[in-house]
C-alpha atoms as a PDB file:
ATOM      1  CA  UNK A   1     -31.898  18.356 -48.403  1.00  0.00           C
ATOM      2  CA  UNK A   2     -29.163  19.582 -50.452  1.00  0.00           C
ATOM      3  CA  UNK A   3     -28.543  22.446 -47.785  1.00  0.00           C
ATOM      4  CA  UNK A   4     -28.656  20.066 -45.132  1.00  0.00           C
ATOM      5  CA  UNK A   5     -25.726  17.894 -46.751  1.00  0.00           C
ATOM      6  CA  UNK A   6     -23.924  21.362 -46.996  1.00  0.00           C
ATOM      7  CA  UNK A   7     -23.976  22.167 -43.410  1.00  0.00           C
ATOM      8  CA  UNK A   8     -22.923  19.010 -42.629  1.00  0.00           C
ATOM      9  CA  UNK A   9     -19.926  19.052 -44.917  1.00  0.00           C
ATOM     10  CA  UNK A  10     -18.571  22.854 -43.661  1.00  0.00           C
ATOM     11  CA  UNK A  11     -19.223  21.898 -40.068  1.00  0.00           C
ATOM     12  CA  UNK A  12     -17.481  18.811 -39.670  1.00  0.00           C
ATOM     13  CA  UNK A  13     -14.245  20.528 -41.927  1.00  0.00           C
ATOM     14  CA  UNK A  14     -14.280  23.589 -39.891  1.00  0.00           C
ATOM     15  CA  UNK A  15     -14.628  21.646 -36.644  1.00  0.00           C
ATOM     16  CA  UNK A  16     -11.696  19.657 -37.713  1.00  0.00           C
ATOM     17  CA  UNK A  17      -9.866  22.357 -38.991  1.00  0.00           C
ATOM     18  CA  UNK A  18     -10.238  24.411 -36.025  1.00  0.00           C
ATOM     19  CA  UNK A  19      -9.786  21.566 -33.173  1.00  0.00           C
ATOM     20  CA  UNK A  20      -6.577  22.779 -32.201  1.00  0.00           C
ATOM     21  CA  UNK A  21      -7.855  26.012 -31.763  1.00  0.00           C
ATOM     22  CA  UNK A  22     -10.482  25.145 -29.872  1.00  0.00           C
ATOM     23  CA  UNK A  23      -8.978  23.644 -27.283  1.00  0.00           C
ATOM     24  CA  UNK A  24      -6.365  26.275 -27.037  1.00  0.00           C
ATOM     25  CA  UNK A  25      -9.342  28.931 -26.220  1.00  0.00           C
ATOM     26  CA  UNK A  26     -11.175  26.899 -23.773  1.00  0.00           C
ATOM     27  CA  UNK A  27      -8.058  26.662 -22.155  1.00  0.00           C
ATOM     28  CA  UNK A  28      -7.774  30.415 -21.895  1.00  0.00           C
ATOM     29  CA  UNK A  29     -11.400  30.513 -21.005  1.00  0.00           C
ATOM     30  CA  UNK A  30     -10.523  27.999 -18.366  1.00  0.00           C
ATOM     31  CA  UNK A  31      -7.809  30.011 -16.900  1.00  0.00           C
ATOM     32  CA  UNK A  32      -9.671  34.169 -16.933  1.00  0.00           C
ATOM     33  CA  UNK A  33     -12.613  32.870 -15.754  1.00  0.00           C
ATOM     34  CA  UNK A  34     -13.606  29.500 -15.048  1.00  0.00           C
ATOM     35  CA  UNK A  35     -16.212  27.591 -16.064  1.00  0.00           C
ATOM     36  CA  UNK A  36     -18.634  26.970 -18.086  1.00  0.00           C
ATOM     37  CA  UNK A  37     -16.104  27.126 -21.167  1.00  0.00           C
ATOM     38  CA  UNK A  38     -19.823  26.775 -22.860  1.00  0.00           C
ATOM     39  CA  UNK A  39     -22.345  29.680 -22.808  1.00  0.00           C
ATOM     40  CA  UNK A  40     -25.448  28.316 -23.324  1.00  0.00           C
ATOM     41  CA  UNK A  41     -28.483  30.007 -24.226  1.00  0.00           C
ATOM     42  CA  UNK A  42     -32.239  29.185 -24.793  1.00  0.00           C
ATOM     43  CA  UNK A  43     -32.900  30.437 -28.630  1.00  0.00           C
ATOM     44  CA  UNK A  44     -35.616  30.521 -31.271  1.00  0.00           C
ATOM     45  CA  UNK A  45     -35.322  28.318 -34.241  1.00  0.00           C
ATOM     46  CA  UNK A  46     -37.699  27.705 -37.343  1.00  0.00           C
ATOM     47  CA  UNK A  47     -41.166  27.938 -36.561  1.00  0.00           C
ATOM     48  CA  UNK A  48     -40.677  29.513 -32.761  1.00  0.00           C
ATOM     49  CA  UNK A  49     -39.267  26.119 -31.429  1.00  0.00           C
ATOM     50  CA  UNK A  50     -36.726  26.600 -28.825  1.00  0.00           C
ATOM     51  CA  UNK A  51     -33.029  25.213 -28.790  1.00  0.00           C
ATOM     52  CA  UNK A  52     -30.080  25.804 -26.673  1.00  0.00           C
ATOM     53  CA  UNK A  53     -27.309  27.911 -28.170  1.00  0.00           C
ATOM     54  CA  UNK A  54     -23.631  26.979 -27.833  1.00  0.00           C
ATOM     55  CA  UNK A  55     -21.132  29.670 -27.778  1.00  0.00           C
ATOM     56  CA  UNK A  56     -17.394  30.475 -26.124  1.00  0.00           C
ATOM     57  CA  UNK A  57     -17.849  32.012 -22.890  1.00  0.00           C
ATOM     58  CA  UNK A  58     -16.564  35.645 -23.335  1.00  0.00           C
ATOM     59  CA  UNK A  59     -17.930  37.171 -19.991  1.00  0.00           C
ATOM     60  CA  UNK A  60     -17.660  36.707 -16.315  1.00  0.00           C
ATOM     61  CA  UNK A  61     -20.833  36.354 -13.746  1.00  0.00           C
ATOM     62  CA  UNK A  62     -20.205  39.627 -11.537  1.00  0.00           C
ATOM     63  CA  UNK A  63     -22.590  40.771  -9.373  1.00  0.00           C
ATOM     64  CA  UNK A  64     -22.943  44.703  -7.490  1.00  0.00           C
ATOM     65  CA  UNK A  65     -23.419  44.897  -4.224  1.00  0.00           C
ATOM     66  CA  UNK A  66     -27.085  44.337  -4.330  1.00  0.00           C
ATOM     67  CA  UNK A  67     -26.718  41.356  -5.974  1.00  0.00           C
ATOM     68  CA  UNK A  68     -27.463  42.483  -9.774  1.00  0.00           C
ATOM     69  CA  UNK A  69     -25.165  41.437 -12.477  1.00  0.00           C
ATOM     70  CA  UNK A  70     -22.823  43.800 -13.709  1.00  0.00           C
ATOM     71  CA  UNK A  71     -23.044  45.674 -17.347  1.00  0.00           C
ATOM     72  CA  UNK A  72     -21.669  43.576 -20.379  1.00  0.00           C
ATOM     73  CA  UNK A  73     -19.524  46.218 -20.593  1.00  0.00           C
ATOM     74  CA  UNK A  74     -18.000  45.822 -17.144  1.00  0.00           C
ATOM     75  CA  UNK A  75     -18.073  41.791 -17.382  1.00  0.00           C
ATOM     76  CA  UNK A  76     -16.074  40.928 -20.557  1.00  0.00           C
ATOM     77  CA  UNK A  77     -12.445  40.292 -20.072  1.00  0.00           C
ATOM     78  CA  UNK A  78      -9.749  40.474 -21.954  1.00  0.00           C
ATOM     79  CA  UNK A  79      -9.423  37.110 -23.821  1.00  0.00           C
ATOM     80  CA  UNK A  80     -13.447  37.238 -24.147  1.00  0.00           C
ATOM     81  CA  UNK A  81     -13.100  40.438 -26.026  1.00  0.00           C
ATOM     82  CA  UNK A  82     -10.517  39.151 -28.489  1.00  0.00           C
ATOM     83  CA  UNK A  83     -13.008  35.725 -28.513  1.00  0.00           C
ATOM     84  CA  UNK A  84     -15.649  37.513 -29.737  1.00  0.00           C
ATOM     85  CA  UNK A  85     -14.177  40.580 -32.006  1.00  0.00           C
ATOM     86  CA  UNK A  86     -12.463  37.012 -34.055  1.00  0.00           C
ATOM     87  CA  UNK A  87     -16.145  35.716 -33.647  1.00  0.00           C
ATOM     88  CA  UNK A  88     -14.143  32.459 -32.260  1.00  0.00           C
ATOM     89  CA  UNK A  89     -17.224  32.507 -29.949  1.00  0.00           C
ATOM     90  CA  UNK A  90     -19.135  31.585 -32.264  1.00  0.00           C
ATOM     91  CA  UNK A  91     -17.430  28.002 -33.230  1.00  0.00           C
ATOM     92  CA  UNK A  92     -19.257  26.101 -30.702  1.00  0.00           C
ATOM     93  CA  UNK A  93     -22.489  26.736 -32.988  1.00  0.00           C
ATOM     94  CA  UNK A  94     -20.902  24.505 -35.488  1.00  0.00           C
ATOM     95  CA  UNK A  95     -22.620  21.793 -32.950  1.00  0.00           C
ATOM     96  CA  UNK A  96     -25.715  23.278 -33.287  1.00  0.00           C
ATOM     97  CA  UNK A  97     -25.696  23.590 -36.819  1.00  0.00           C
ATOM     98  CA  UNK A  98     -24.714  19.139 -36.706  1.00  0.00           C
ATOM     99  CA  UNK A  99     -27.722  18.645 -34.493  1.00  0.00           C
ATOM    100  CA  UNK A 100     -29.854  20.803 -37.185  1.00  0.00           C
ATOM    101  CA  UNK A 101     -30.962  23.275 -34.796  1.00  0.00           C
ATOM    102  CA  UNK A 102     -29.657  25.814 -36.838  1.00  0.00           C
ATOM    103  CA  UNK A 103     -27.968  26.046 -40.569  1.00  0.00           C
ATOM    104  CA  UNK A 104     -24.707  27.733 -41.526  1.00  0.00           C
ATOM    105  CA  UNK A 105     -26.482  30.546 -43.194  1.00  0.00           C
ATOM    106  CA  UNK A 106     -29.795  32.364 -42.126  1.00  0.00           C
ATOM    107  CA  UNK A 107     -31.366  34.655 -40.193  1.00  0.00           C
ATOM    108  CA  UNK A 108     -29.304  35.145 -36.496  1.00  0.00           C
ATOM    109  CA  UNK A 109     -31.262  32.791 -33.864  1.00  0.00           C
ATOM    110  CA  UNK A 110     -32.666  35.396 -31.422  1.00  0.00           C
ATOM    111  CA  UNK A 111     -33.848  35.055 -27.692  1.00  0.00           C
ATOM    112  CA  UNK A 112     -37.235  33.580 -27.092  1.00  0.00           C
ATOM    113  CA  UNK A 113     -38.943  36.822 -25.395  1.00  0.00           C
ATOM    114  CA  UNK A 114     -38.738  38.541 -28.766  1.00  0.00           C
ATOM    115  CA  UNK A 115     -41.200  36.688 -30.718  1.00  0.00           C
ATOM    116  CA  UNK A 116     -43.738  38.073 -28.827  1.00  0.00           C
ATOM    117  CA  UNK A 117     -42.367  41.350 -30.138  1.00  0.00           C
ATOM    118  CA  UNK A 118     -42.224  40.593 -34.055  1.00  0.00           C
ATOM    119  CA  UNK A 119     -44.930  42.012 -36.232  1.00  0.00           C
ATOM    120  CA  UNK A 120     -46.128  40.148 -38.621  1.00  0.00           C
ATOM    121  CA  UNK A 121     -43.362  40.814 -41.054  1.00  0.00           C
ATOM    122  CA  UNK A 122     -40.667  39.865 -38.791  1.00  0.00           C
ATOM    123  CA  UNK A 123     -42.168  36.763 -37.933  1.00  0.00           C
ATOM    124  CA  UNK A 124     -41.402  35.516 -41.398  1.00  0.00           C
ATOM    125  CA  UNK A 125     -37.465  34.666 -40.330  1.00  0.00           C
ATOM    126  CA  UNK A 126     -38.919  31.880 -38.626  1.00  0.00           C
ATOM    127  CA  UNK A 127     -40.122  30.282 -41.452  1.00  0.00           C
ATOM    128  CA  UNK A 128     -36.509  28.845 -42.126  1.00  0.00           C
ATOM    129  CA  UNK A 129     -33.487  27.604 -39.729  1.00  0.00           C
ATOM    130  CA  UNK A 130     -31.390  30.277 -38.069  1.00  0.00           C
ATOM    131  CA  UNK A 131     -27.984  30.257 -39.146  1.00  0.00           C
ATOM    132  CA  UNK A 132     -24.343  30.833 -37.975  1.00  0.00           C
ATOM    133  CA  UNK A 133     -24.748  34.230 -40.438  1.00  0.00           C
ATOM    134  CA  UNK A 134     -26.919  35.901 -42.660  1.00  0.00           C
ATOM    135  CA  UNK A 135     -27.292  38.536 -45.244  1.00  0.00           C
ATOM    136  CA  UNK A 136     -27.973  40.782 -41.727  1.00  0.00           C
ATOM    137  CA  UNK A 137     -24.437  40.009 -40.853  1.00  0.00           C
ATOM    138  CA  UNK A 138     -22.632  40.844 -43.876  1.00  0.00           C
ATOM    139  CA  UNK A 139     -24.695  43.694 -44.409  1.00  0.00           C
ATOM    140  CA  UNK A 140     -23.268  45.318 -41.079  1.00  0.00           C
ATOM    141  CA  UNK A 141     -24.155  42.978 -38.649  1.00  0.00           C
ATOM    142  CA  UNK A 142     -24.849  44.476 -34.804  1.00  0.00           C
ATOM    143  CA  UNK A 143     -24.072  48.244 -36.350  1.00  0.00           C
ATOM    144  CA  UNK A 144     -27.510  47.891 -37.996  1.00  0.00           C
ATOM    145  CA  UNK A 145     -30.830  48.866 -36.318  1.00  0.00           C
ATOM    146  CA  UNK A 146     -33.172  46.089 -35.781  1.00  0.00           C
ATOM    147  CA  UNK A 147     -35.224  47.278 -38.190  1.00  0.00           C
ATOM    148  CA  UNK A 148     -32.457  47.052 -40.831  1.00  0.00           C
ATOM    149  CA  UNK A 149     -31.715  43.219 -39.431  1.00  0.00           C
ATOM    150  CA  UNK A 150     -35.579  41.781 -39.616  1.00  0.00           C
ATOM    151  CA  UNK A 151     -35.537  43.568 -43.439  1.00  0.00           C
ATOM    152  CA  UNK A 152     -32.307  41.765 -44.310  1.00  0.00           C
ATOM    153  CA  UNK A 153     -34.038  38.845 -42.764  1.00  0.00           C
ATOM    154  CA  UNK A 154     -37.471  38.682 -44.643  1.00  0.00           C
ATOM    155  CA  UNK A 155     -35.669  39.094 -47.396  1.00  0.00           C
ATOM    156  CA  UNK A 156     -33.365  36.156 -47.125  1.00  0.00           C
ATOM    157  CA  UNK A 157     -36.148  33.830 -46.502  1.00  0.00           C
ATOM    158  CA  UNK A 158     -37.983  35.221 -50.079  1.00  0.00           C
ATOM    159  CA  UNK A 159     -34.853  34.921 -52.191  1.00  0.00           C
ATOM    160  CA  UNK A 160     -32.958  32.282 -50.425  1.00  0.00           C
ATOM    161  CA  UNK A 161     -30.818  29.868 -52.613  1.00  0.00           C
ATOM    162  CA  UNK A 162     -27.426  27.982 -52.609  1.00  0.00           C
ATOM    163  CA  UNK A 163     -25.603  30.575 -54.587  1.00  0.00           C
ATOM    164  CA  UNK A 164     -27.178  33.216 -52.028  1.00  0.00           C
ATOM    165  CA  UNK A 165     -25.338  31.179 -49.024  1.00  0.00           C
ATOM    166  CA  UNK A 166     -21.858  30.739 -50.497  1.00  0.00           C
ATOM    167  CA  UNK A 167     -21.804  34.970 -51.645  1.00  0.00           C
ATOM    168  CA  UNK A 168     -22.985  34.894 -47.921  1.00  0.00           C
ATOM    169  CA  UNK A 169     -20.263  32.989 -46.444  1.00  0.00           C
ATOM    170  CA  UNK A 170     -17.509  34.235 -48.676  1.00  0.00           C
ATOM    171  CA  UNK A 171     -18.302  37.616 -47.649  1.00  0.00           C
ATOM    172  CA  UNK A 172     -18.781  36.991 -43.980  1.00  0.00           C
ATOM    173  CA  UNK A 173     -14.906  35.323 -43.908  1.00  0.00           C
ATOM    174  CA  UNK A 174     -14.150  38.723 -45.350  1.00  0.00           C
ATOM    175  CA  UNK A 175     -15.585  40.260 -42.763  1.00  0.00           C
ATOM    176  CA  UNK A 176     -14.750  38.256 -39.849  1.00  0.00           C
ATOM    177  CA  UNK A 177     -10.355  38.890 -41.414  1.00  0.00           C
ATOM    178  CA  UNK A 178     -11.284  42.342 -41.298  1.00  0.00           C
ATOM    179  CA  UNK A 179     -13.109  42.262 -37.460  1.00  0.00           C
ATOM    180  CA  UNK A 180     -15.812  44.918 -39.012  1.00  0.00           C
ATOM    181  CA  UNK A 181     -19.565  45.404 -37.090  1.00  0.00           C
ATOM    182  CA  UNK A 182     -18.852  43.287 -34.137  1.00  0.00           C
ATOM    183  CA  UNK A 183     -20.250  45.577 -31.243  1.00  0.00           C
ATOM    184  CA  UNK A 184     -23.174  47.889 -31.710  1.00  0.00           C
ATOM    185  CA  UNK A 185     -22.617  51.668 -31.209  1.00  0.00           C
ATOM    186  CA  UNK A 186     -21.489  52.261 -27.631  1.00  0.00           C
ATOM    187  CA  UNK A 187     -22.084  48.387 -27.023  1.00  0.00           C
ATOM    188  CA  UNK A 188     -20.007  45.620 -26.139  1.00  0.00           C
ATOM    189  CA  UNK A 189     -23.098  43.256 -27.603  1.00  0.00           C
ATOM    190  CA  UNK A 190     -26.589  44.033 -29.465  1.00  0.00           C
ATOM    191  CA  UNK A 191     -28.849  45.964 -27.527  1.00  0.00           C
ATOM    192  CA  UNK A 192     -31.979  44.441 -26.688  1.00  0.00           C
ATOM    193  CA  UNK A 193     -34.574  44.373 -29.281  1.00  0.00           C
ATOM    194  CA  UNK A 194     -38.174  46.266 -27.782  1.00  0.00           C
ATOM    195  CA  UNK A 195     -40.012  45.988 -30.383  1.00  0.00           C
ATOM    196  CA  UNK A 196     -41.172  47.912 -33.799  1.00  0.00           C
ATOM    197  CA  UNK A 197     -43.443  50.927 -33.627  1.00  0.00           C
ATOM    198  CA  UNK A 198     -44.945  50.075 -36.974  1.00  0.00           C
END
């Protein structure tokens, strides 16, 4: 309950805080590519229920000439780039986080197809709320492997405590100043997790 009231507290400040801000980037989002301002995505919260993510739109919808869409690489604009290296994109899940789909700290929310994927190890990260970050993210975020994440993970959920999530937060605004591990190696965003061999 206590972490609940917590959320609630740094959400509505930030949110607040950052209004002005907010509407200056869905402006700009407005005006490179249209809309949705909103990128919404179906994601798996505690116990393998399923929520819609919020984010800042950071990429257009291009499509080839056979009708597939284009490579992250080759959709992300300008302003999205910035968006996301700030990790302003990832504002909007202050919303999520008032709803109490998700917390402020935890393990990252991932796609639904995954969970198939997790052994029995991994699926321990859903036994608690995704979060905004997590000891995954300040540990290196999307330069770590996804075996390195799901470890971070697990072991968030076994040691998890209120003095855990504020070292967690105060290093994550450290690393968010210092734009450090926001693209994976050769990646504009996380490659796609295909499951562990062991």
């Amino acid at each position: 309950m206590l972490k609940r009231y917590f959320d609630i507290v740094i959400s509505l400040c930030v949110l607040f805080m950052a209004l002005p801000l907010l509407i200056i980037v869905a402006i700009l989002i407005q005006i490179s590519m249209g809309r949705p301002i909103i990128f919404c995505q179906l994601r798996t919260g505690k116990d393998a229920q399923p929520f819609k993510l919020y984010k800042f739109r950071t990429m257009t919808n291009k499509y080839d000439e056979h009708n597939n869409l284009l490579p992250d690489e080759k959709r992300m604009t300008k302003i999205g780039r910035f968006i996301r290296s700030t990790s302003i994109d990832e504002l909007p899940q202050l919303i999520n986080v008032l709803k109490g789909d998700i917390s402020i700290v935890g393990p990252r929310p991932l796609l639904m197809d995954y969970v198939a994927l997790y052994n029995d190890r991994q699926k321990q990260r859903l036994f608690v709320k995704p979060g905004i970050t997590g000891l995954a993210q300040i540990s290196g975020r999307n330069s770590l492997s996804w075996e390195r994440k799901f470890k971070y993970d697990v072991w968030y959920v076994k040691h998890q405590s209120m003095k855990l999530d504020c070292y967690i937060i105060a290093k994550t605004v450290i690393k968010v100043l210092l734009r450090k591990d926001i693209c994976a190696q050769n990646h504009v965003t996380t490659k796609p997790f295909k499951g562990s061999s062991s």
